[in-house]
N, C-alpha and C. Protein backbone atom coordinates (compact mmCIF):
# COMPACT_ATOMS: atom_id res chain seq x y z
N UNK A 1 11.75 -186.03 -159.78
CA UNK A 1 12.48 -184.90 -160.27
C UNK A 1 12.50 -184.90 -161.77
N UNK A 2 12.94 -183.60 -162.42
CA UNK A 2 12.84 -183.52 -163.98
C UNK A 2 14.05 -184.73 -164.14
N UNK A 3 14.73 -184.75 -163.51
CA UNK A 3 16.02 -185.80 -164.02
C UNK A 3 15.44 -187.43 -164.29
N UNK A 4 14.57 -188.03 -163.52
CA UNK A 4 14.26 -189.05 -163.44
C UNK A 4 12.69 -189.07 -164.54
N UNK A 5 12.18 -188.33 -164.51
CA UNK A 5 10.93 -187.98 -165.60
C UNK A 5 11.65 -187.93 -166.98
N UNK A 6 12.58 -187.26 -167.19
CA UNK A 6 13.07 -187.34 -168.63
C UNK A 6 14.15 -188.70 -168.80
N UNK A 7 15.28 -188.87 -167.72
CA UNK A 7 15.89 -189.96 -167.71
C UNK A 7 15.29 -190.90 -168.29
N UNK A 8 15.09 -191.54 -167.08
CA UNK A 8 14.32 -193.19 -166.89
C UNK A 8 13.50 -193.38 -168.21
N UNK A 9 12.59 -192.64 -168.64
CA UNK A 9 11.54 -193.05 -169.96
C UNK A 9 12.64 -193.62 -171.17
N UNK A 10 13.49 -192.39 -171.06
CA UNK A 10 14.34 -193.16 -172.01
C UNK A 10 15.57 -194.05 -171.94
N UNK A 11 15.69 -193.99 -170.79
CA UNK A 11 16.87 -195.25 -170.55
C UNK A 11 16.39 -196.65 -170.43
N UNK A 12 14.94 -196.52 -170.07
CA UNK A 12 14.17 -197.58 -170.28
C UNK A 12 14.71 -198.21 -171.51
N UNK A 13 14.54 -197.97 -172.97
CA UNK A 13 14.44 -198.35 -173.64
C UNK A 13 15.89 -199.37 -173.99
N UNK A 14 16.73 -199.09 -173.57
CA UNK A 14 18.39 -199.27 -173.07
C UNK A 14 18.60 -199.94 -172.38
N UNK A 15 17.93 -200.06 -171.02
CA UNK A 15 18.45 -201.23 -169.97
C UNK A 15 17.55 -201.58 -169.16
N UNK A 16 17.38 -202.23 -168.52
CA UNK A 16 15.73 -202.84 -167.28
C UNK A 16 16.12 -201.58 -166.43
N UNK A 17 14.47 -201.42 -166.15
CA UNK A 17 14.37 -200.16 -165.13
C UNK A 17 14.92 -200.91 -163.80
N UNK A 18 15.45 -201.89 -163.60
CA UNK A 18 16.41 -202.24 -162.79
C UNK A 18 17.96 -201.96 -162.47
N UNK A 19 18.20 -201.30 -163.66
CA UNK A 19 19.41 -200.77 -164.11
C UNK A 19 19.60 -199.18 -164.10
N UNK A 20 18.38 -198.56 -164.76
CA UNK A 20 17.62 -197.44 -164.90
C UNK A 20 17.31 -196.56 -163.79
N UNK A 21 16.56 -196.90 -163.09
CA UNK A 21 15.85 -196.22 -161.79
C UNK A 21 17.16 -195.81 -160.75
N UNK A 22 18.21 -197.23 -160.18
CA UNK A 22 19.47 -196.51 -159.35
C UNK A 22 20.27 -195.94 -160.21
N UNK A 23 20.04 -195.97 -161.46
CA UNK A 23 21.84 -195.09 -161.53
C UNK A 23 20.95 -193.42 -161.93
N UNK A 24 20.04 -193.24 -161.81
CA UNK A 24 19.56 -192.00 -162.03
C UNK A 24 18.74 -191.23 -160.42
N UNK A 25 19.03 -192.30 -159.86
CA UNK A 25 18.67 -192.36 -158.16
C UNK A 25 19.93 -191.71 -157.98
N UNK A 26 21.44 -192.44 -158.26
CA UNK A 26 22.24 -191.94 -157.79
C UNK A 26 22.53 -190.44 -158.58
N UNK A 27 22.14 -190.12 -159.47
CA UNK A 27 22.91 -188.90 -160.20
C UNK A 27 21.56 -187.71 -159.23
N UNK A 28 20.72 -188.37 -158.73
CA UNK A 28 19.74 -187.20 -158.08
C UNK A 28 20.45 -187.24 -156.72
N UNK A 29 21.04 -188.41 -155.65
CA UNK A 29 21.58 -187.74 -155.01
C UNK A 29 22.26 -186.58 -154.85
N UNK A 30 23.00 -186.26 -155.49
CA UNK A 30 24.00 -184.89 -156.20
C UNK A 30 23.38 -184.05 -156.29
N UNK A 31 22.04 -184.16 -157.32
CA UNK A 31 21.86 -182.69 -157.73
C UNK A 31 20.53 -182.51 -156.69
N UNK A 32 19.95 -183.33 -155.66
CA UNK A 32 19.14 -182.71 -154.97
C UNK A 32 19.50 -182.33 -153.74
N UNK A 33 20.65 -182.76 -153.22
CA UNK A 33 21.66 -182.51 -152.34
C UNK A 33 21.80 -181.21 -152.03
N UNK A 34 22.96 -181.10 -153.55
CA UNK A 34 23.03 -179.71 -153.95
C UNK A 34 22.42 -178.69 -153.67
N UNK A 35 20.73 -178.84 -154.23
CA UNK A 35 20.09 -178.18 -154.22
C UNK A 35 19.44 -177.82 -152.80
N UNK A 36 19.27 -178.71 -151.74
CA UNK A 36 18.48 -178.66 -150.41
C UNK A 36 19.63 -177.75 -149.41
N UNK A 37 20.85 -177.92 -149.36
CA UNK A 37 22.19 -177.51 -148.52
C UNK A 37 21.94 -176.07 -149.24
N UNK A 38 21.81 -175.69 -150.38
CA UNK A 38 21.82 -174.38 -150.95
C UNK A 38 20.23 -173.72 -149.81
N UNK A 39 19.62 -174.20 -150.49
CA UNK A 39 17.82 -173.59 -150.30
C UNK A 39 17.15 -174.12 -149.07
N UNK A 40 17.85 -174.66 -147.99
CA UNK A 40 16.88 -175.38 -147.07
C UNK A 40 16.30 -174.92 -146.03
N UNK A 41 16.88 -173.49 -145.74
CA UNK A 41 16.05 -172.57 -144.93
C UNK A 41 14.60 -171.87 -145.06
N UNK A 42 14.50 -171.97 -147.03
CA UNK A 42 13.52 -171.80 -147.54
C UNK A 42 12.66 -172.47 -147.19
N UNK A 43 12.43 -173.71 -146.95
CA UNK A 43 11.29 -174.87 -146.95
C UNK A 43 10.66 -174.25 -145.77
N UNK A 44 9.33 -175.27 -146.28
CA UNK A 44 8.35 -175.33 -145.36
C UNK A 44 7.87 -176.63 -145.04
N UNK A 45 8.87 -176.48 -143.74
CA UNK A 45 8.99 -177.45 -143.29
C UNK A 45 7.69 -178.44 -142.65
N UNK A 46 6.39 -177.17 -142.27
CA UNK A 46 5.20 -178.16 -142.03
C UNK A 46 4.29 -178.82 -142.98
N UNK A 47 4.43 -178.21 -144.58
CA UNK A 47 4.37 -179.26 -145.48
C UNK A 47 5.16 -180.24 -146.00
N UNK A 48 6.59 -180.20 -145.07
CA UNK A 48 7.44 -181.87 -145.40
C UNK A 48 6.63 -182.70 -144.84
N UNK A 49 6.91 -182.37 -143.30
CA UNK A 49 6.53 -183.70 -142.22
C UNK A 49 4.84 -184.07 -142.90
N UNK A 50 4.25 -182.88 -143.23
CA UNK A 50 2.84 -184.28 -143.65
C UNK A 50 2.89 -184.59 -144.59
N UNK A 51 3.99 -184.87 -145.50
CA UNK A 51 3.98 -185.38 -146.92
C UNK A 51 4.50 -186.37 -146.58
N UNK A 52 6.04 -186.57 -145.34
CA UNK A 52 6.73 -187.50 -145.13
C UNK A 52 6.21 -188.83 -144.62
N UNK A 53 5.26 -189.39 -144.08
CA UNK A 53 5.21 -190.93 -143.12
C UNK A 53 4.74 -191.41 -144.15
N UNK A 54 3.16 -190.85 -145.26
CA UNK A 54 3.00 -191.48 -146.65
C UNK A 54 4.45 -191.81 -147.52
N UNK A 55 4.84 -190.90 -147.80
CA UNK A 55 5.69 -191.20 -148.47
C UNK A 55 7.04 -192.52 -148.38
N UNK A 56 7.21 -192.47 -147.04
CA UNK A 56 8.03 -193.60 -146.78
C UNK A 56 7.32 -195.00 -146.52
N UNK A 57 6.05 -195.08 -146.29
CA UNK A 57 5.30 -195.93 -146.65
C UNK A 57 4.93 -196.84 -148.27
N UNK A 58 4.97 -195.60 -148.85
CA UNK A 58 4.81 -195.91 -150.86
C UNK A 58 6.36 -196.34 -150.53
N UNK A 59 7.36 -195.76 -150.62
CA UNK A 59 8.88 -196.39 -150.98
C UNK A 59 9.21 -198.03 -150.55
N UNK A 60 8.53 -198.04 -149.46
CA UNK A 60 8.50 -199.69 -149.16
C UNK A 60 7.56 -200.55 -150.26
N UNK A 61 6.35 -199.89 -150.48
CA UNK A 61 5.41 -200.83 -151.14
C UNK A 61 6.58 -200.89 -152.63
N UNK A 62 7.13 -199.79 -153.13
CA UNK A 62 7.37 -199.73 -154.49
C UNK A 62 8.82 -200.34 -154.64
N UNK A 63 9.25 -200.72 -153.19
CA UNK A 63 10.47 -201.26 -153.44
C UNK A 63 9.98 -203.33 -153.84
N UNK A 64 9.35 -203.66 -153.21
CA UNK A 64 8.66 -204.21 -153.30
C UNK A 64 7.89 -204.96 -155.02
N UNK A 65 7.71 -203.94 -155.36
CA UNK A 65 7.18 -204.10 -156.60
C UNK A 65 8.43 -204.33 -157.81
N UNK A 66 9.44 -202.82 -157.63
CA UNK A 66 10.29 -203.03 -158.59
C UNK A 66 11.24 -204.54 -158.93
N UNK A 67 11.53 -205.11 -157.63
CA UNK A 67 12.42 -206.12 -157.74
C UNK A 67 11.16 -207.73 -158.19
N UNK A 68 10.13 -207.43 -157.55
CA UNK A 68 9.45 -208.62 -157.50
C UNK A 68 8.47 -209.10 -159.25
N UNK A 69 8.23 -207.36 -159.71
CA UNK A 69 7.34 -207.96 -161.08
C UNK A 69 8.18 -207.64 -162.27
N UNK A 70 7.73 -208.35 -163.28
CA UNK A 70 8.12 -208.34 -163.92
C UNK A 70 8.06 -207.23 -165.27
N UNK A 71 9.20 -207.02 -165.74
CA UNK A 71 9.58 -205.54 -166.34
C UNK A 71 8.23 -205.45 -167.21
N UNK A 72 7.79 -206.07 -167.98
CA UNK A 72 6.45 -205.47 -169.22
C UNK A 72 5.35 -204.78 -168.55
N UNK A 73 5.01 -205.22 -167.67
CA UNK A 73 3.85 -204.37 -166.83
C UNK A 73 4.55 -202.56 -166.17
N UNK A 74 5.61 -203.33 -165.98
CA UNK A 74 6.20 -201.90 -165.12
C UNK A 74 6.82 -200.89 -166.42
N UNK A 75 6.68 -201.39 -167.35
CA UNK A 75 7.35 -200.33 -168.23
C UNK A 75 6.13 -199.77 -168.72
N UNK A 76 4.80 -200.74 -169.22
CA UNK A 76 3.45 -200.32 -169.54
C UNK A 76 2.89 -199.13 -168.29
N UNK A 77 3.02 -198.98 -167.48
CA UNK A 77 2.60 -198.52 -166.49
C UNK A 77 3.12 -196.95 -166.48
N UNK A 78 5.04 -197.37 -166.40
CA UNK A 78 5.85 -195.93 -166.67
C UNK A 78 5.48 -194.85 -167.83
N UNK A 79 4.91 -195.45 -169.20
CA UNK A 79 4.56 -194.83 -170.34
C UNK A 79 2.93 -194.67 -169.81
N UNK A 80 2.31 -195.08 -169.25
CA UNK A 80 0.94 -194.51 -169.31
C UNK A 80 0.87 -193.36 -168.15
N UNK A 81 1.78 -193.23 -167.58
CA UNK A 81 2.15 -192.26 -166.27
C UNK A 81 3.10 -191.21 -166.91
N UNK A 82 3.86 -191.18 -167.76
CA UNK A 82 4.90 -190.09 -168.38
C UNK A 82 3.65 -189.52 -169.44
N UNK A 83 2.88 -190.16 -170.20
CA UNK A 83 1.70 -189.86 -171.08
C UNK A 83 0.74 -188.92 -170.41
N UNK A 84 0.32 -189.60 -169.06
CA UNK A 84 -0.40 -188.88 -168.40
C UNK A 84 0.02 -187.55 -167.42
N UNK A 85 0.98 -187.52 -167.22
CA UNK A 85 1.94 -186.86 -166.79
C UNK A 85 1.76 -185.26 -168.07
N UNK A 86 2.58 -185.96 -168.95
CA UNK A 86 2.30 -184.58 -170.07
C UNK A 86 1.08 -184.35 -170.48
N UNK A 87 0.29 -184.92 -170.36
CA UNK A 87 -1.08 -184.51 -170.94
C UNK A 87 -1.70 -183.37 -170.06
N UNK A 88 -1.28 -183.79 -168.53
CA UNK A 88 -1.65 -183.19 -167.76
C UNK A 88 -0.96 -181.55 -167.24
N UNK A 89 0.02 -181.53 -167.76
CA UNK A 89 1.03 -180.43 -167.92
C UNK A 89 0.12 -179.62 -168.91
N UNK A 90 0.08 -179.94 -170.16
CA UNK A 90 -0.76 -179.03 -171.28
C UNK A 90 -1.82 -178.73 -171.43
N UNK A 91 -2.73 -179.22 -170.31
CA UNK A 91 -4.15 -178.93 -169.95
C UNK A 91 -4.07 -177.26 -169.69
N UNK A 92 -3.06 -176.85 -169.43
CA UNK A 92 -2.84 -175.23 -168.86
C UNK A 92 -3.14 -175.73 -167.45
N UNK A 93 -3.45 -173.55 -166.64
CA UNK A 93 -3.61 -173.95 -165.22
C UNK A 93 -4.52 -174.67 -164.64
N UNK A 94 -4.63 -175.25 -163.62
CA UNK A 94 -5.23 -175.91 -162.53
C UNK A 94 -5.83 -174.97 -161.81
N UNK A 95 -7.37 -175.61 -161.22
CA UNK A 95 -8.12 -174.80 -159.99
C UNK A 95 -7.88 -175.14 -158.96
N UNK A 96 -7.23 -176.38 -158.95
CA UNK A 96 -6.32 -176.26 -157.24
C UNK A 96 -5.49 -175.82 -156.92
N UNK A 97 -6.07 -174.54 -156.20
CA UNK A 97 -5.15 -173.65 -155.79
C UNK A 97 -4.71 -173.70 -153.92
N UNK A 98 -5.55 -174.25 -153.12
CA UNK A 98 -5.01 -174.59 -152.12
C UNK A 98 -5.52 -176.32 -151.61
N UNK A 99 -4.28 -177.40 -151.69
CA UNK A 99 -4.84 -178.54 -151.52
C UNK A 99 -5.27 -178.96 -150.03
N UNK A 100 -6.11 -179.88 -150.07
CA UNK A 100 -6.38 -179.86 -148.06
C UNK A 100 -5.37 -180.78 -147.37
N UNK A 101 -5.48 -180.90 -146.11
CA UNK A 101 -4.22 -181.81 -145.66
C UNK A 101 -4.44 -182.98 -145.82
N UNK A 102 -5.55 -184.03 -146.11
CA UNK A 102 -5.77 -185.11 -146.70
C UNK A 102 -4.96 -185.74 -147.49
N UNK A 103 -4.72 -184.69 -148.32
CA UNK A 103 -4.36 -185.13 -150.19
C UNK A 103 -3.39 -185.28 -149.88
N UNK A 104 -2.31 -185.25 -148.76
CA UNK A 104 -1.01 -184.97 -148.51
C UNK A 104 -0.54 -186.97 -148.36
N UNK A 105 -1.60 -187.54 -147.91
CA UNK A 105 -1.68 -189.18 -147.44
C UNK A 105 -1.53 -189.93 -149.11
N UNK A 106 -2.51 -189.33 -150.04
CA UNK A 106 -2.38 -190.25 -150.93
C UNK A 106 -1.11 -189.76 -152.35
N UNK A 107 -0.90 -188.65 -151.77
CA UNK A 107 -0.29 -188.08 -153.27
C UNK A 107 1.53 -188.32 -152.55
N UNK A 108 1.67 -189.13 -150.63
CA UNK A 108 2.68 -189.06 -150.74
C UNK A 108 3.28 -190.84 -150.53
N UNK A 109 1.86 -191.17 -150.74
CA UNK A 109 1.93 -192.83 -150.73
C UNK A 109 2.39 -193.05 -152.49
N UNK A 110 1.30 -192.50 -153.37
CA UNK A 110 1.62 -192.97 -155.04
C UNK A 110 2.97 -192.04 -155.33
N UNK A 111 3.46 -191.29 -154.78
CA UNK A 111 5.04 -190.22 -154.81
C UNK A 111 6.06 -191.21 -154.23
N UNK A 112 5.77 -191.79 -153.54
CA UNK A 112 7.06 -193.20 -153.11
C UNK A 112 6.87 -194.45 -154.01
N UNK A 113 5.99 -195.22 -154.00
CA UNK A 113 5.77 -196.19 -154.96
C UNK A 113 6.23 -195.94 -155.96
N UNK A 114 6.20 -194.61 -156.67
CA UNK A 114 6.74 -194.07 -158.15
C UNK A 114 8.13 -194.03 -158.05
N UNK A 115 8.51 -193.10 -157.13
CA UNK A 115 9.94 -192.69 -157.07
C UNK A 115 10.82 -194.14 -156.87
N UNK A 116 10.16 -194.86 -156.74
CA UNK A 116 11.17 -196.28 -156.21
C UNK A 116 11.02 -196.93 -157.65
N UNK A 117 9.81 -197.05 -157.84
CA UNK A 117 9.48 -198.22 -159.00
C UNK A 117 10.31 -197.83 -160.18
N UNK A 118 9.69 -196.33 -160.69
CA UNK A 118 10.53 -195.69 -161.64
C UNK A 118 11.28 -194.57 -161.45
N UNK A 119 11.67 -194.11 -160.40
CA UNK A 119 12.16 -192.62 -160.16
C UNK A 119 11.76 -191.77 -160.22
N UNK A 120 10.52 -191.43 -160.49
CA UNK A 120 9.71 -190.42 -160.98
C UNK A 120 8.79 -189.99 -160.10
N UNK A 121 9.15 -190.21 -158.99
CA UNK A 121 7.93 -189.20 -157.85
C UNK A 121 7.60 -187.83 -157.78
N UNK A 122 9.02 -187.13 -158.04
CA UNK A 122 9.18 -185.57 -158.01
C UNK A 122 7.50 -185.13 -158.69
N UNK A 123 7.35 -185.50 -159.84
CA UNK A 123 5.73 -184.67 -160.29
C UNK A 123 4.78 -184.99 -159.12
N UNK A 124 5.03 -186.42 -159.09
CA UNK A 124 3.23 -186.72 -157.91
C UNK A 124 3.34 -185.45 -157.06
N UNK A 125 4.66 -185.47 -156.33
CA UNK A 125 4.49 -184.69 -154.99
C UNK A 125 4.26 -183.02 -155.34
N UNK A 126 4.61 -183.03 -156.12
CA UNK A 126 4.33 -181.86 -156.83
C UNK A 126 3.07 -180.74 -157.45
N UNK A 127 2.18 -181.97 -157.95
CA UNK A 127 0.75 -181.65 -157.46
C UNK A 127 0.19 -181.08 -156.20
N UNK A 128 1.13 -182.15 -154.68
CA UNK A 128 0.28 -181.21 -153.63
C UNK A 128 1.39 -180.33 -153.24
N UNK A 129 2.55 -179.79 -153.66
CA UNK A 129 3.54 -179.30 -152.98
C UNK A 129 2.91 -177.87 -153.71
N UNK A 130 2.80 -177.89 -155.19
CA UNK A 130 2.44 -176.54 -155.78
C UNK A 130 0.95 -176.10 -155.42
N UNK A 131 0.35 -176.80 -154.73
CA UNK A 131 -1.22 -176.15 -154.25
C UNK A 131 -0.83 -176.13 -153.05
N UNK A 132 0.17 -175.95 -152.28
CA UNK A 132 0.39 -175.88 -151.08
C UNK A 132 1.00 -174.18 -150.59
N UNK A 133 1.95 -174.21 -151.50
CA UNK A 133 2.99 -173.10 -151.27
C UNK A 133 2.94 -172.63 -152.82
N UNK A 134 2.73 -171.06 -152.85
CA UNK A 134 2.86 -170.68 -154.10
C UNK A 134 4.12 -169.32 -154.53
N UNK A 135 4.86 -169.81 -153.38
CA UNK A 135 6.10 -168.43 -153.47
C UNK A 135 6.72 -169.68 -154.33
N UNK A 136 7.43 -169.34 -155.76
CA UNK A 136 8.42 -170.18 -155.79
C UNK A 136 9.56 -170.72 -155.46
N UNK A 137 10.58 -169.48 -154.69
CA UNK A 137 11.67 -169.82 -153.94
C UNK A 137 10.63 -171.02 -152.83
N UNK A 138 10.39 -170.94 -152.28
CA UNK A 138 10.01 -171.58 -151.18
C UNK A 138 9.66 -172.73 -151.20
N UNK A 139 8.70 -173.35 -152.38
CA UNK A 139 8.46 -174.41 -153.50
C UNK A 139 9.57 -175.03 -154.07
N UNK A 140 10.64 -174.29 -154.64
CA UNK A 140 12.11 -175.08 -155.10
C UNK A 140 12.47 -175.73 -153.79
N UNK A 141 12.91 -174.74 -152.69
CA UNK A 141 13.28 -175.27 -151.08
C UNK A 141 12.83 -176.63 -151.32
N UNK A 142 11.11 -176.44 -150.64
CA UNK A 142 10.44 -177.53 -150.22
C UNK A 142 10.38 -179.02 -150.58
N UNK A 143 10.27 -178.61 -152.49
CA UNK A 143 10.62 -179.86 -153.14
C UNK A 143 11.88 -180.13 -153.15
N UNK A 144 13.04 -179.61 -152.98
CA UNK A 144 13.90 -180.57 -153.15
C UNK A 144 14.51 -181.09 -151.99
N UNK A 145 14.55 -180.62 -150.72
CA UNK A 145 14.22 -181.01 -149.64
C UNK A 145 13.46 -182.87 -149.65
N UNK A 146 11.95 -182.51 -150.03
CA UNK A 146 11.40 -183.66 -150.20
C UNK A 146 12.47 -184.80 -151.37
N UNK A 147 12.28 -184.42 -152.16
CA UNK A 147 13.52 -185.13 -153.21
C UNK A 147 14.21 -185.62 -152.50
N UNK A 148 15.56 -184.46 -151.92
CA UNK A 148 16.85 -185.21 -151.23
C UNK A 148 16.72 -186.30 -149.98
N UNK A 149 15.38 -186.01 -149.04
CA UNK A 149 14.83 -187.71 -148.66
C UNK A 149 14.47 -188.69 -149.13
N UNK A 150 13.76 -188.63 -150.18
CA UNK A 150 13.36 -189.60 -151.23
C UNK A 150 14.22 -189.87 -151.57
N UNK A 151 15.65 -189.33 -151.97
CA UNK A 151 16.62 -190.20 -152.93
C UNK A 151 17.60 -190.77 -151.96
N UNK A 152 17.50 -190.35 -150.66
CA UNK A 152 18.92 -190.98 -150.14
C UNK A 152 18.16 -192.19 -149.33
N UNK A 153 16.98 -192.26 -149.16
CA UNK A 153 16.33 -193.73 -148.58
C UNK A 153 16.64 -194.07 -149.60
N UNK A 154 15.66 -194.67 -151.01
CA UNK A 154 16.10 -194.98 -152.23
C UNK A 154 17.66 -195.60 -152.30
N UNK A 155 18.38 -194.57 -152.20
CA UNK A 155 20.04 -195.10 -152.23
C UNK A 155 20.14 -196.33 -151.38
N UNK A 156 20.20 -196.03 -150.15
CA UNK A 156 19.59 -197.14 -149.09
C UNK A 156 19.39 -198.48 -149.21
N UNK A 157 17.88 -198.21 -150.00
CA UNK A 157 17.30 -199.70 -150.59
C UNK A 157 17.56 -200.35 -151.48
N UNK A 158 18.38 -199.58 -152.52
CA UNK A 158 18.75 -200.10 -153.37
C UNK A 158 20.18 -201.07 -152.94
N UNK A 159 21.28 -199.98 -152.11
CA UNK A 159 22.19 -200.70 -151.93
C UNK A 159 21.76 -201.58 -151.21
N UNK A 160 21.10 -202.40 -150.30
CA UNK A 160 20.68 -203.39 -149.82
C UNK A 160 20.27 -204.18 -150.42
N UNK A 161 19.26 -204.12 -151.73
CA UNK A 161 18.75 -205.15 -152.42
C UNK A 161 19.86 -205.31 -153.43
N UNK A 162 20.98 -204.77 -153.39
CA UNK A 162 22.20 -205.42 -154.61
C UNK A 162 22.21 -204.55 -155.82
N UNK A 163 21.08 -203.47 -155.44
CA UNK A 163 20.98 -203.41 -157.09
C UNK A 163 21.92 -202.03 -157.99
N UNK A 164 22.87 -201.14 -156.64
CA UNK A 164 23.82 -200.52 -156.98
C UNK A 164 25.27 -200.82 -157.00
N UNK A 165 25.35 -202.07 -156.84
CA UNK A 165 26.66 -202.94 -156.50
C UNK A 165 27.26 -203.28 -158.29
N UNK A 166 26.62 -202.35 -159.26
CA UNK A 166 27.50 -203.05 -160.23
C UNK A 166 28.39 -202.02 -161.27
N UNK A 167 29.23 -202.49 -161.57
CA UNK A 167 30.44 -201.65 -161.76
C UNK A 167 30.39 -200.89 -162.83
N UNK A 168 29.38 -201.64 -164.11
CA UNK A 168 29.21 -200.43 -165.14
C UNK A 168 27.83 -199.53 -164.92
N UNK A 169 27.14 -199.71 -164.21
CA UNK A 169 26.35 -198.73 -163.26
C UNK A 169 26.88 -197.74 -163.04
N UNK A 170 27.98 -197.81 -161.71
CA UNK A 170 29.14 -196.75 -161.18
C UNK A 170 29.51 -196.30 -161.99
N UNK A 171 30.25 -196.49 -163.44
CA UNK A 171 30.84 -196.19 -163.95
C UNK A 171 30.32 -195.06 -165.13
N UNK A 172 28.96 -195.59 -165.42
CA UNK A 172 27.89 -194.62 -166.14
C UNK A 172 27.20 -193.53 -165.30
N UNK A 173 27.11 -193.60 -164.00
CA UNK A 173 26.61 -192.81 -162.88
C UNK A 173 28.22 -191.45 -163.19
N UNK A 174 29.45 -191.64 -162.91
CA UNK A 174 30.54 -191.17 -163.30
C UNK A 174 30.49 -190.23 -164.16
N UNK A 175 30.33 -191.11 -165.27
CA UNK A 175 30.89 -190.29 -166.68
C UNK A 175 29.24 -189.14 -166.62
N UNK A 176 28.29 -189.27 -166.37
CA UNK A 176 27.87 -188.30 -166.53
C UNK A 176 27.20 -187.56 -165.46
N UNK A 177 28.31 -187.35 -164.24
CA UNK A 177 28.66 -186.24 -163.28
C UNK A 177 28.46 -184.93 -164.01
N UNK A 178 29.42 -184.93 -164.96
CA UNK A 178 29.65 -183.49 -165.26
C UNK A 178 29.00 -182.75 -166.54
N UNK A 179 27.76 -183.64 -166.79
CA UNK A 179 26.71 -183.11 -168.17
C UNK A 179 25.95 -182.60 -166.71
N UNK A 180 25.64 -183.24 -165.60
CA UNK A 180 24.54 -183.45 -164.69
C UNK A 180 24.96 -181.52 -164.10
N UNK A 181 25.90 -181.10 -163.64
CA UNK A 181 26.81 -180.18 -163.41
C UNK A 181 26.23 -179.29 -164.50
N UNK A 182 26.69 -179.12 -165.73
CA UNK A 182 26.30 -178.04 -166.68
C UNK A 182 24.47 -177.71 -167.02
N UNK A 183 24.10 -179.08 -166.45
CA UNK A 183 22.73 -178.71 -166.55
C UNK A 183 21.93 -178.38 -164.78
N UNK A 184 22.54 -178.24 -163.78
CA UNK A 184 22.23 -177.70 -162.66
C UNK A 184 22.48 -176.15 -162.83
N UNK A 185 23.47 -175.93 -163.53
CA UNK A 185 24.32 -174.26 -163.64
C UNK A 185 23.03 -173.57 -164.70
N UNK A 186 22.57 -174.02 -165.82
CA UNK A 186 21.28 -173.80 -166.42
C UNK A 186 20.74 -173.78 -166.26
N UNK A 187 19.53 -174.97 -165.16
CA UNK A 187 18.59 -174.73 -164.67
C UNK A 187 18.60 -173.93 -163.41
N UNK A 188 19.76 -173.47 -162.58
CA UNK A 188 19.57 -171.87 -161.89
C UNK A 188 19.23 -171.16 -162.63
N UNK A 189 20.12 -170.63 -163.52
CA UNK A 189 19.75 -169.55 -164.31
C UNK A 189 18.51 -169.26 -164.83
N UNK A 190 17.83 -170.17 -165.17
CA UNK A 190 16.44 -170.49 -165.99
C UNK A 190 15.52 -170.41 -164.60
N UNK A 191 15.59 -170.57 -163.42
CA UNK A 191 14.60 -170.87 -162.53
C UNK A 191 14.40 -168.84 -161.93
N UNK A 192 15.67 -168.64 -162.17
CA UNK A 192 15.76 -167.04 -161.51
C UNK A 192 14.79 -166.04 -162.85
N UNK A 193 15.43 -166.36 -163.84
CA UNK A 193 14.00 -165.94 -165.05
C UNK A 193 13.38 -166.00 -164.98
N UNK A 194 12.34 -166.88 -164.88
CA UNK A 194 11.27 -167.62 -164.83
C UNK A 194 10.37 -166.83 -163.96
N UNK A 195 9.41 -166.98 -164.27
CA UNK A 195 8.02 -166.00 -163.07
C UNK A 195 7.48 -167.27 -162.60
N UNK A 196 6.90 -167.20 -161.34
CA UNK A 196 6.04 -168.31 -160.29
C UNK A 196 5.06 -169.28 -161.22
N UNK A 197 4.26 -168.93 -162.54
CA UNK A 197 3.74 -169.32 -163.33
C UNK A 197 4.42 -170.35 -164.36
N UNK A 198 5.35 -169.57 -164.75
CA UNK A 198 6.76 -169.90 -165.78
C UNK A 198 6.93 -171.66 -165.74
N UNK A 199 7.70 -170.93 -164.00
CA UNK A 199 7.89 -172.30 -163.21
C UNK A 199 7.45 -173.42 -163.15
């Protein structure tokens, strides 16, 4: 999600993406929540299920990774993926305009590995979600739908491996509830502007 793409890069710099990744896991519970209970009739639902068994497959491998290596590689990795990430944004449009059902295996295996390691899956899946479906209401649905599974396994694993159990975590997850709030109320507004392109 944009929350964890702009987050995490820079909270990195602030605390181990051990620290980083759940408390911005938890502030996406909320706002993708939010967002799926609003829009979830929209989805399309036969591009969840084939995005979904990859995807919960990567979340294991990447749970895996985050706790076991060590932070310099995984932060080298996050900056050559946020780098590549924008580079790839400013290229302008893309000729994939309809992806095949294939692409759905690998873009939802490296979309879990990410979203766990660094939080940042929302773009991978996004590649095949926007060559999939090109109404945008239906695309907001879909992805955040996908999101709000991704983040509440995530929640999950994390609380199991210990790593949301700590109190100034909670407490920073808290205090910025309600920036998280003024910027959901904006980005409606901005998404209803916006033309399918925009988007």
């Amino acid at each position: 999600s944009g929350t964890s793409l702009t987050g995490v890069p820079l909270l990195a710099h602030l605390v181990p993406l051990t620290f980083a990744v759940p408390l911005i896991t938890l502030l996406d519970a909320g706002a993708a929540t939010t967002q799926s209970v609003r829009n979830w009739r929209d989805a399309s639902w036969p591009v969840f299920r084939r995005i979904l068994p990859a995807m919960l497959v990567g979340i294991a491998i990447g749970t895996s990774l985050l706790v076991a290596l060590p932070q310099a590689p995984l932060l080298l990795a996050l900056g050559i993926f946020v780098s590549g990430y924008g580079a790839y944004l400013f290229l302008g449009p893309r000729k994939l305009r309809t992806a095949p059902d294939w692409l759905a295996y690998p873009i939802g295996l490296v979309g879990g590995v990410f979203s766990v390691t660094f939080g940042t899956g929302g773009p991978i899946y996004m590649v095949f979600l926007s060559a999939r479906i090109h109404d945008k209401s239906v695309l907001r649905a879909t992805s955040s739908v996908v999101i709000t599974v991704s983040v509440w396994i995530r929640l999950v694993v994390f609380l199991v491996a210990g790593l949301l159990l700590h109190p100034p975590l909670l407490t920073l997850a808290l205090l910025m509830v309600p920036v998280m709030i003024v910027g959901l109320v904006i980005g409606n507004r901005l998404h209803h502007a916006l033309s399918g392109a925009g988007f």
